[in-house]
N, C-alpha and C. Protein backbone atom coordinates (compact mmCIF):
# COMPACT_ATOMS: atom_id res chain seq x y z
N UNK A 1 0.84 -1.19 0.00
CA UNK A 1 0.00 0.00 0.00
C UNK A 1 0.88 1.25 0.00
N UNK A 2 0.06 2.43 -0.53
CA UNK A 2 1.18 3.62 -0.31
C UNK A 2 0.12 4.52 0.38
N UNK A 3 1.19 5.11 1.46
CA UNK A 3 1.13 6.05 2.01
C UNK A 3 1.23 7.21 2.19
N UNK A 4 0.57 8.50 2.61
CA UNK A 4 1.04 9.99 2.75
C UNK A 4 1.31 10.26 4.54
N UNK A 5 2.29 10.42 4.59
CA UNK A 5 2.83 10.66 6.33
C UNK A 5 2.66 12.30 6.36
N UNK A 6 2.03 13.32 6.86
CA UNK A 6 1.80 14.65 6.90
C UNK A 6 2.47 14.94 8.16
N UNK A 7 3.10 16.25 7.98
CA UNK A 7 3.14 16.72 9.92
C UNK A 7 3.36 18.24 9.34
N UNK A 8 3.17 18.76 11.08
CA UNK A 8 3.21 20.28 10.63
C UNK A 8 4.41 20.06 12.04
N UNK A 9 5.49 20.93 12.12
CA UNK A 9 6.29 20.94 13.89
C UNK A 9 6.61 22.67 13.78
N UNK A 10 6.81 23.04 15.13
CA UNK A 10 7.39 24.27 15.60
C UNK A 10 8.75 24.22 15.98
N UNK A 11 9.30 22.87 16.65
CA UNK A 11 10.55 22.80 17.04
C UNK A 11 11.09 21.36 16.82
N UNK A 12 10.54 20.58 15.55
CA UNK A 12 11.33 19.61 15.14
C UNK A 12 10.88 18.26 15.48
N UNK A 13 10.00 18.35 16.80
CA UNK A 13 9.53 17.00 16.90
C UNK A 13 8.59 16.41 16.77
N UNK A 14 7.71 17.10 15.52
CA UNK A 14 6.63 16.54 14.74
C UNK A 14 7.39 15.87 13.66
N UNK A 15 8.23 15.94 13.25
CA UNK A 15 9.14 15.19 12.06
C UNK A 15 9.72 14.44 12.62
N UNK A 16 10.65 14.30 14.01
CA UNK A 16 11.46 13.01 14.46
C UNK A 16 10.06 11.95 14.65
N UNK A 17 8.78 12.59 15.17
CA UNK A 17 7.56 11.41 15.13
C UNK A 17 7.34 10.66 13.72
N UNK A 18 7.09 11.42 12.91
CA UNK A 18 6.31 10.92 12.03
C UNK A 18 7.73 10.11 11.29
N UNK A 19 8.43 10.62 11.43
CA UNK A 19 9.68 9.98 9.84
C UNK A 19 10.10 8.63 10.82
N UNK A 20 9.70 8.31 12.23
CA UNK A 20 10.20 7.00 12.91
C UNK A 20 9.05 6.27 12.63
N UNK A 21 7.30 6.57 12.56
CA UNK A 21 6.34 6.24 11.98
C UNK A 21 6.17 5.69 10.79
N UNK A 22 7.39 6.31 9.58
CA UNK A 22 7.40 6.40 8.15
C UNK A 22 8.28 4.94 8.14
N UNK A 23 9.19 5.02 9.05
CA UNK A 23 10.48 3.88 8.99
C UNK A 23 9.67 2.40 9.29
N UNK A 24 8.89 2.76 10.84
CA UNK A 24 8.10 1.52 10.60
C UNK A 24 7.01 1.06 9.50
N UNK A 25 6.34 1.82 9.12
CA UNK A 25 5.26 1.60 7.87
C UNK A 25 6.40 0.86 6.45
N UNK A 26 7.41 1.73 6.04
CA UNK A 26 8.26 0.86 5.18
C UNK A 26 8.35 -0.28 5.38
N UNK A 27 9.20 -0.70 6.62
CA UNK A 27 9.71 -1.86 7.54
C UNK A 27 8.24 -3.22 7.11
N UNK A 28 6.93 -2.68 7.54
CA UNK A 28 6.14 -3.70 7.18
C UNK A 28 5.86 -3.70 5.82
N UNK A 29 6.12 -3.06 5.15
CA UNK A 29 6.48 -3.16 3.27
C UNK A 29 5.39 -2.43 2.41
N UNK A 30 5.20 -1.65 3.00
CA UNK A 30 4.59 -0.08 2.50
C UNK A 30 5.32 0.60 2.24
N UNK A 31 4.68 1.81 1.13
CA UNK A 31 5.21 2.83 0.04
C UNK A 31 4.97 3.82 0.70
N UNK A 32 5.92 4.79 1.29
CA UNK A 32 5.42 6.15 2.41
C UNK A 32 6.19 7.36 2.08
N UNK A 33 5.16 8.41 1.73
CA UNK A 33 5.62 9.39 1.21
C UNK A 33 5.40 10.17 2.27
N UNK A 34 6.88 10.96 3.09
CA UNK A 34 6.82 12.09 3.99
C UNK A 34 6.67 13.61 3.52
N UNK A 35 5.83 14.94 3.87
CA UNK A 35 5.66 16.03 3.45
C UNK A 35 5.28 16.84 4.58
N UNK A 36 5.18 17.45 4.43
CA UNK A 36 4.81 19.41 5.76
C UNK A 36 3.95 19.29 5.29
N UNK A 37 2.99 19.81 6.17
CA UNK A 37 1.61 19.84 6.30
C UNK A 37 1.58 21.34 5.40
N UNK A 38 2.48 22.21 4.88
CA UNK A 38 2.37 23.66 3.99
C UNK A 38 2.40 22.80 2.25
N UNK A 39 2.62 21.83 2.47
CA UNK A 39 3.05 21.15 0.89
C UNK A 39 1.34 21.34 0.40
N UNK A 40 1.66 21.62 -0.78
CA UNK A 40 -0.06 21.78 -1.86
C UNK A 40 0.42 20.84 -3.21
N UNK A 41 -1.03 20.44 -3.36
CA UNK A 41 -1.03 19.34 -4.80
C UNK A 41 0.38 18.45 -4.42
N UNK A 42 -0.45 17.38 -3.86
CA UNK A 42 0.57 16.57 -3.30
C UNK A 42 0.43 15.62 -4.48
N UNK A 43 -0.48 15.27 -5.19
CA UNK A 43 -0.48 14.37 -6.01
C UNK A 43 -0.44 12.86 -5.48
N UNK A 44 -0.65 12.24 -6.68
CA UNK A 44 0.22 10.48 -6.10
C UNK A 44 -1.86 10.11 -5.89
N UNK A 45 -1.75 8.63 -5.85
CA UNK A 45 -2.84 7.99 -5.67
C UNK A 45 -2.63 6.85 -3.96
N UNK A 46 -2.89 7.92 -3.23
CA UNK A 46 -2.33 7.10 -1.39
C UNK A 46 -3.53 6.46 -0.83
N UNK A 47 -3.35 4.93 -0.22
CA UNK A 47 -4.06 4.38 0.03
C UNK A 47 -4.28 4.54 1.86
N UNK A 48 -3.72 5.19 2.14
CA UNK A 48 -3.93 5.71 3.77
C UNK A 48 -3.24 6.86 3.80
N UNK A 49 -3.42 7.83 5.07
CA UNK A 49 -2.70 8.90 5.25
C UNK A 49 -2.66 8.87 6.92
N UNK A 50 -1.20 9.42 7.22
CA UNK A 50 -1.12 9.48 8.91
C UNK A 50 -0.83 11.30 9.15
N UNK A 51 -1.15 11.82 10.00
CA UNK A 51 -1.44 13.62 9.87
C UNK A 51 -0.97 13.38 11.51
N UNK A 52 -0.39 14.39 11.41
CA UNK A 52 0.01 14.97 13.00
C UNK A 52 0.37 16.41 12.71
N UNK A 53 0.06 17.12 14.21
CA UNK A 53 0.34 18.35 14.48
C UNK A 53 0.93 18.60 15.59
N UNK A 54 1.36 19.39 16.21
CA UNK A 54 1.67 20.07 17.51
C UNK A 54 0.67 20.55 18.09
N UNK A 55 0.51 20.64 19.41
CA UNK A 55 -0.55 21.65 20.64
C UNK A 55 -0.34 22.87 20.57
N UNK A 56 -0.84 23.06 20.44
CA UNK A 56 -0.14 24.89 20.90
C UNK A 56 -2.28 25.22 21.54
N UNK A 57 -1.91 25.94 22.66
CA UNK A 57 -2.73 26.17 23.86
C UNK A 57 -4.24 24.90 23.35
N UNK A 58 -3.60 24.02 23.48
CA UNK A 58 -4.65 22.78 23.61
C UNK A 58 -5.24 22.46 22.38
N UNK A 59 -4.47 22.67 21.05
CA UNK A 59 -5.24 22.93 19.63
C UNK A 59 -4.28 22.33 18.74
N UNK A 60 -4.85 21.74 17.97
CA UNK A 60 -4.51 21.63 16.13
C UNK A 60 -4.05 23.07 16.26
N UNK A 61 -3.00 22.89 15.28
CA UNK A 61 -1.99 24.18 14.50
C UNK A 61 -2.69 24.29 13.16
N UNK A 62 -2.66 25.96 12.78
CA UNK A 62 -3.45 26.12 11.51
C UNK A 62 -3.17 24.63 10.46
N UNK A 63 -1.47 25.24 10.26
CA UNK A 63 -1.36 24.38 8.80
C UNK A 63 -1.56 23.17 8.40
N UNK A 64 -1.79 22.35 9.84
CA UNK A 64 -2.30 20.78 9.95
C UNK A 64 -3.63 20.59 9.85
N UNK A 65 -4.59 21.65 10.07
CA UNK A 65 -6.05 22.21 9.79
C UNK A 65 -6.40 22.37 8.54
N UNK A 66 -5.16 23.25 7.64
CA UNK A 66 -5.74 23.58 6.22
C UNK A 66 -5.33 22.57 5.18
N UNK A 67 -4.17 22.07 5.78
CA UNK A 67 -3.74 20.85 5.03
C UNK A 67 -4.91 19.72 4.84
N UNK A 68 -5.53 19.34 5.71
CA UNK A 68 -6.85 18.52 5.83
C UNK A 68 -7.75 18.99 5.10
N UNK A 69 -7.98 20.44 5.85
CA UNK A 69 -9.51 20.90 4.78
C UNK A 69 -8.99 21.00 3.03
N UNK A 70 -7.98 21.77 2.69
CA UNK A 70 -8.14 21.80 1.65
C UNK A 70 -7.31 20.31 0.87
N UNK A 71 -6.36 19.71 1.10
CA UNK A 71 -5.85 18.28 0.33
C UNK A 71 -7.00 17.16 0.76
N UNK A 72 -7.26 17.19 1.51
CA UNK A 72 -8.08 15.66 1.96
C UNK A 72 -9.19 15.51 1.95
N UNK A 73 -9.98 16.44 1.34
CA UNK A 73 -11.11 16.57 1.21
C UNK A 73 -11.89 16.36 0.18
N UNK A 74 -10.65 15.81 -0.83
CA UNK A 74 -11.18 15.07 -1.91
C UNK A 74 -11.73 14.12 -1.77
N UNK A 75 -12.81 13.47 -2.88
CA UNK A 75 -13.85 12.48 -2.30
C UNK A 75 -13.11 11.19 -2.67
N UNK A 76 -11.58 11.40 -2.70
CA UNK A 76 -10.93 9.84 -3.38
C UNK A 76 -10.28 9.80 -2.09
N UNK A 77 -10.24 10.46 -1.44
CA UNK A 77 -9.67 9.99 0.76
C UNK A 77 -10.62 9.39 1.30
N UNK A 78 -12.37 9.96 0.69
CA UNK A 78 -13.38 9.20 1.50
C UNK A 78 -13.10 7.70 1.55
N UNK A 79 -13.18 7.12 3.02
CA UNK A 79 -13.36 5.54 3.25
C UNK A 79 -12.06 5.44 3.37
N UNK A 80 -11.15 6.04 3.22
CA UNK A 80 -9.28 5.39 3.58
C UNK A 80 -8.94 5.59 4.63
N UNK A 81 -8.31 4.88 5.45
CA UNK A 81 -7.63 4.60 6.68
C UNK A 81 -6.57 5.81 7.08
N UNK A 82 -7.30 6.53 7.94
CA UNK A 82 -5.75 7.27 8.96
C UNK A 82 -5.30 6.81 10.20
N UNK A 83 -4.31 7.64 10.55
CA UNK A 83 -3.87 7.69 12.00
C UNK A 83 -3.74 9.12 12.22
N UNK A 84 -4.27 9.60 13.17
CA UNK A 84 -3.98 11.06 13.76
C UNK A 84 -2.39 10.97 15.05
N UNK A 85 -2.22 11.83 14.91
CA UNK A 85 -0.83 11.76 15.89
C UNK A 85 -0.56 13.42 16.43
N UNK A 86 -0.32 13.07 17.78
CA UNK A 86 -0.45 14.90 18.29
C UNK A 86 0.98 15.06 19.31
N UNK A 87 1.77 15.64 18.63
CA UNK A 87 2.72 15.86 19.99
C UNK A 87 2.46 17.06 20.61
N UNK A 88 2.94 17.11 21.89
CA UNK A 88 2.47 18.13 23.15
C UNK A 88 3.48 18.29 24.53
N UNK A 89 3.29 18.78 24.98
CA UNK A 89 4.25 19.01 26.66
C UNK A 89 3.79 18.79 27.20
N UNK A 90 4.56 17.88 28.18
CA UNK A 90 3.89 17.02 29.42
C UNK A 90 5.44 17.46 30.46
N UNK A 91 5.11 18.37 31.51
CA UNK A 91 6.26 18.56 32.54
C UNK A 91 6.97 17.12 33.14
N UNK A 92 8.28 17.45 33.22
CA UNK A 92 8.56 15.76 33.67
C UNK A 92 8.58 15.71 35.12
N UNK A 93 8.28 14.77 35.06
CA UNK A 93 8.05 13.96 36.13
C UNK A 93 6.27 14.26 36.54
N UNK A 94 5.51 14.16 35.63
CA UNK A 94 4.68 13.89 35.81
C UNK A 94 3.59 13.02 34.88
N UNK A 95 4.68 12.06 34.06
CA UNK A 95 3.90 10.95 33.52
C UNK A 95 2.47 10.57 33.78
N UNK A 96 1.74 10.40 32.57
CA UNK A 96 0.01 9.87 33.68
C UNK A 96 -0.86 11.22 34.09
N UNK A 97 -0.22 12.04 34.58
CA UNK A 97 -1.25 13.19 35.08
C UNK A 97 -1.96 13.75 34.08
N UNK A 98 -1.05 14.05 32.94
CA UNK A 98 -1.79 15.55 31.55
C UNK A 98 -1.57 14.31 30.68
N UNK A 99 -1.62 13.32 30.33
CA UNK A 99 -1.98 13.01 29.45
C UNK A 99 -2.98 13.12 28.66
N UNK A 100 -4.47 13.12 29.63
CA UNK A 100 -5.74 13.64 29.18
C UNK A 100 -6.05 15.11 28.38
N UNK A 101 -4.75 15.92 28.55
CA UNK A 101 -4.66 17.42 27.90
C UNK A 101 -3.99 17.47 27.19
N UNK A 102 -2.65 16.78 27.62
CA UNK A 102 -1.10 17.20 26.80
C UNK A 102 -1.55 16.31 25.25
N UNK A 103 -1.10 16.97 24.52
CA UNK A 103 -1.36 16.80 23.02
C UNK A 103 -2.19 16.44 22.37
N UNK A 104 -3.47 16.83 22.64
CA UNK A 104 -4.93 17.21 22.46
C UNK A 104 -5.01 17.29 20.93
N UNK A 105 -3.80 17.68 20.27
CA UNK A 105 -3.97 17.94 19.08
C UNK A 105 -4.22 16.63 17.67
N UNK A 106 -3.88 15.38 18.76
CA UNK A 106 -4.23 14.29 18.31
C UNK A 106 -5.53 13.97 18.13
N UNK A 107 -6.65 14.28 18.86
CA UNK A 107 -7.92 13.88 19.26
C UNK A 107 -8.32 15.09 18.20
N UNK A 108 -7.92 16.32 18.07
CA UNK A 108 -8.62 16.83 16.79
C UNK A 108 -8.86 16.66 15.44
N UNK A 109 -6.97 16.47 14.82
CA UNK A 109 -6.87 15.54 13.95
C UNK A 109 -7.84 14.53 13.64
N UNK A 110 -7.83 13.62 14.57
CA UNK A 110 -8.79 12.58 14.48
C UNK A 110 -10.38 12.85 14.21
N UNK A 111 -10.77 13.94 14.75
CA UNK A 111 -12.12 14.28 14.36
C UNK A 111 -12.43 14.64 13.51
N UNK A 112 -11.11 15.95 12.64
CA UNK A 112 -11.40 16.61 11.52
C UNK A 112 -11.32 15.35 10.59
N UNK A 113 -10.65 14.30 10.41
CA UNK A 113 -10.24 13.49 8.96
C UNK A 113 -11.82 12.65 9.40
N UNK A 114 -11.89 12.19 10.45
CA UNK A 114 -13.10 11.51 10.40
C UNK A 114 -14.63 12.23 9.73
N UNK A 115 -15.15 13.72 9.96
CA UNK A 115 -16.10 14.10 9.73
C UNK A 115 -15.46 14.55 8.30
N UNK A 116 -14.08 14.29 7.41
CA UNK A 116 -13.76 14.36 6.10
C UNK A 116 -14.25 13.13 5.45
N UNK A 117 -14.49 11.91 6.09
CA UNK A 117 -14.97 10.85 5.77
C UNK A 117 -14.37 9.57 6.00
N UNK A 118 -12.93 10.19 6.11
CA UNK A 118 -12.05 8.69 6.23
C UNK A 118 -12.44 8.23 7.66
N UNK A 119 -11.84 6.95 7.78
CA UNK A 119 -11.75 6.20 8.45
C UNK A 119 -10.63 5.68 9.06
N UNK A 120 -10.86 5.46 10.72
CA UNK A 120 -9.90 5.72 11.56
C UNK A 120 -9.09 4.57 11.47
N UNK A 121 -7.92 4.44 11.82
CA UNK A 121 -7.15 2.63 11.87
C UNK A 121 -7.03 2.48 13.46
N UNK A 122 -7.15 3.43 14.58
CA UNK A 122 -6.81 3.44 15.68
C UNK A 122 -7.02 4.81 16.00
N UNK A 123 -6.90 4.83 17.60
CA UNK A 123 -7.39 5.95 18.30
C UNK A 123 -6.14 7.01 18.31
N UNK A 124 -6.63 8.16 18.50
CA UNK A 124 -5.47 9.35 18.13
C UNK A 124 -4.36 8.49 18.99
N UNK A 125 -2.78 9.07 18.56
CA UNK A 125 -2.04 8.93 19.19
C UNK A 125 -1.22 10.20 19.29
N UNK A 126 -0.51 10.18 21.09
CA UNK A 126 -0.45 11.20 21.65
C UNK A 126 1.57 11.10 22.03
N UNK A 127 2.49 11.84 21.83
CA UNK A 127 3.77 11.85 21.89
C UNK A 127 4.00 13.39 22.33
N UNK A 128 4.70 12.77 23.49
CA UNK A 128 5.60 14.23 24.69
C UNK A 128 6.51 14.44 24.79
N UNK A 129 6.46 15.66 24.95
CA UNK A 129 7.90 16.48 25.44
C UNK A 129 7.52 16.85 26.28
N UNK A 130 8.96 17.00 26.98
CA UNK A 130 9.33 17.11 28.20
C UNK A 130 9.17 18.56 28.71
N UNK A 131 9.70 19.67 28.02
CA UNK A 131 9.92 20.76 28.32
C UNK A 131 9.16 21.57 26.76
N UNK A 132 8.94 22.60 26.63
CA UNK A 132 7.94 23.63 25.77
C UNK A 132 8.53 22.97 24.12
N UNK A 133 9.79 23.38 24.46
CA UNK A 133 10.51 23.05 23.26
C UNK A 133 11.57 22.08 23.11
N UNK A 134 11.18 21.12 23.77
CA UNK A 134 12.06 20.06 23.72
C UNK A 134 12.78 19.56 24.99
N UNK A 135 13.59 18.47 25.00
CA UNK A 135 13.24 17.22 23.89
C UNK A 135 12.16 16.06 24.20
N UNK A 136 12.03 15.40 23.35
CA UNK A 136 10.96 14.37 23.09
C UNK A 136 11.54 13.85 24.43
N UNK A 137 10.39 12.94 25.55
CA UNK A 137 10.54 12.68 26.01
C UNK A 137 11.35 11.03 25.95
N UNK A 138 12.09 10.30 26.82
CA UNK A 138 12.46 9.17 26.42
C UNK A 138 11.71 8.10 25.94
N UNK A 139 12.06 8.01 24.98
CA UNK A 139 11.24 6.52 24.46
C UNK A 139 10.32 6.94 23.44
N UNK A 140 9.91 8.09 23.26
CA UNK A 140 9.05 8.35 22.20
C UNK A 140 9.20 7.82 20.96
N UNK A 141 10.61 8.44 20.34
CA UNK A 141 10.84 7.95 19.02
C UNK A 141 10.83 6.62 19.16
N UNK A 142 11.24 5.68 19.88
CA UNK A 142 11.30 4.16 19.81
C UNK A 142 9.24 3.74 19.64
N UNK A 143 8.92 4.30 20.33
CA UNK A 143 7.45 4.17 20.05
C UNK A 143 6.65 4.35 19.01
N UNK A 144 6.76 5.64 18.62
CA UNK A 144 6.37 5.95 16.98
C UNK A 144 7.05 4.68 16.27
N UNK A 145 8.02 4.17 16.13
CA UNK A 145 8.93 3.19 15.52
C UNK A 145 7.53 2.09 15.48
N UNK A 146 7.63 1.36 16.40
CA UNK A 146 6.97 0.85 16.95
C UNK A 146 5.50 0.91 16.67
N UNK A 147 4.55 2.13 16.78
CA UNK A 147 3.71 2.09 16.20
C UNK A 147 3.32 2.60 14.63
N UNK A 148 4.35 2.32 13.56
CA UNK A 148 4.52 2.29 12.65
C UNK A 148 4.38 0.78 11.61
N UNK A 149 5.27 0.06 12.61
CA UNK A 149 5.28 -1.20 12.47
C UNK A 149 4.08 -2.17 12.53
N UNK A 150 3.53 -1.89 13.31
CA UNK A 150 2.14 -2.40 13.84
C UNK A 150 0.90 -1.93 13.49
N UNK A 151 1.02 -0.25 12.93
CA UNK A 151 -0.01 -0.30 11.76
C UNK A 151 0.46 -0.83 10.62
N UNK A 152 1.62 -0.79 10.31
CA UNK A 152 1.81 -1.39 8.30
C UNK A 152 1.16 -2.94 8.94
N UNK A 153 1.32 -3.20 10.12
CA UNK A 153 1.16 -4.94 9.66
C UNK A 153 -0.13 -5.03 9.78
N UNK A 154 -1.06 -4.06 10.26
CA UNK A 154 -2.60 -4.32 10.60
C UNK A 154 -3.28 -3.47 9.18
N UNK A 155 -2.45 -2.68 8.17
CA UNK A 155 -2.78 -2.36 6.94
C UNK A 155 -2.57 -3.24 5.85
N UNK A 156 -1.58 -3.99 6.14
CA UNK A 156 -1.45 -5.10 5.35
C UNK A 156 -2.50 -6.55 5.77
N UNK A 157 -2.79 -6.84 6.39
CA UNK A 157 -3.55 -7.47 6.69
C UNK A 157 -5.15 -6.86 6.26
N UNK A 158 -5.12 -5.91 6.28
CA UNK A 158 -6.75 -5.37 5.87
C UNK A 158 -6.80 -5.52 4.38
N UNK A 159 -5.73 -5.27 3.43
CA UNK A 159 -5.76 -5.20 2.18
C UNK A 159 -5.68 -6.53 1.34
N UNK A 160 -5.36 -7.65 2.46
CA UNK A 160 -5.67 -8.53 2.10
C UNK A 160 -6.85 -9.87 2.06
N UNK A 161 -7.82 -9.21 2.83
CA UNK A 161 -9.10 -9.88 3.57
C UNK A 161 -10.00 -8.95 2.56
């Protein structure tokens, strides 16, 4: 299957997410095309798309907003499989507490592509930092990795049933 991996970042770690996302989706033997959420006429015929943004005061960032409304809103995305992905700040040492807030921007994502028509592969996913602007907290990138892998293998498996 081929893929469109989208992100919009302010300080870099919307791209270390998604391009460890991109590595696993290859890895299970998918075609994954990475771009900024500012890219127009992306072209290409993609059989899923994964979109992430940054928080900024508890929100989707414009360009991860217009990127959706205006690219994905073609009626050839209706019925295709995403993943939403939101990174956010979570103070350390307090694992577990803001998760319910910190990177909120996942759970929007997820709403906007859904009321676009597509269809979800899994529930938003949410990746922290530690401090405003960095760095990713430990283990993140190994995770995105990780859940890269485990959607290509649950996309490959759908395309074949």
């Amino acid at each position: 299957m081929k893929g469109l991996v989208v992100y919009h970042t302010k300080y870099g770690h919307g791209k270390i997410i998604v391009e460890a996302i991109a590595r696993g989706l290859e890895e299970a033997g998918h075609q994954v095309t990475v771009t900024d959420a500012g890219a127009r006429d992306i072209g290409g015929d993609f059989d899923f798309v994964v979109v992430d943004s940054p928080t900024r005061m508890g929100r989707m960032m414009g360009p991860a907003r217009r990127f959706i409304k205006q690219e994905l809103s073609d009626p050839s995305w209706k019925g295709k499989p995403f993943i939403a992905v939101g990174t956010g700040f979570r103070p350390k040492g307090t694992a577990g507490k803001f998760d319910e807030f910190g990177a909120r921007s996942a759970e929007q994502v997820y709403e906007t592509l859904e009321k676009q028509g597509l269809k979800p592969l899994m529930e938003p996913q949410k990746f922290f930092v530690e401090e405003m602007k960095g760095p990713l907290e430990d283990g993140e990138e190994s995770r995105a990795l990780e859940l890269g892998r485990s959607a290509g293998q649950e996309l490959s498996a759908a395309s074949t049933s």
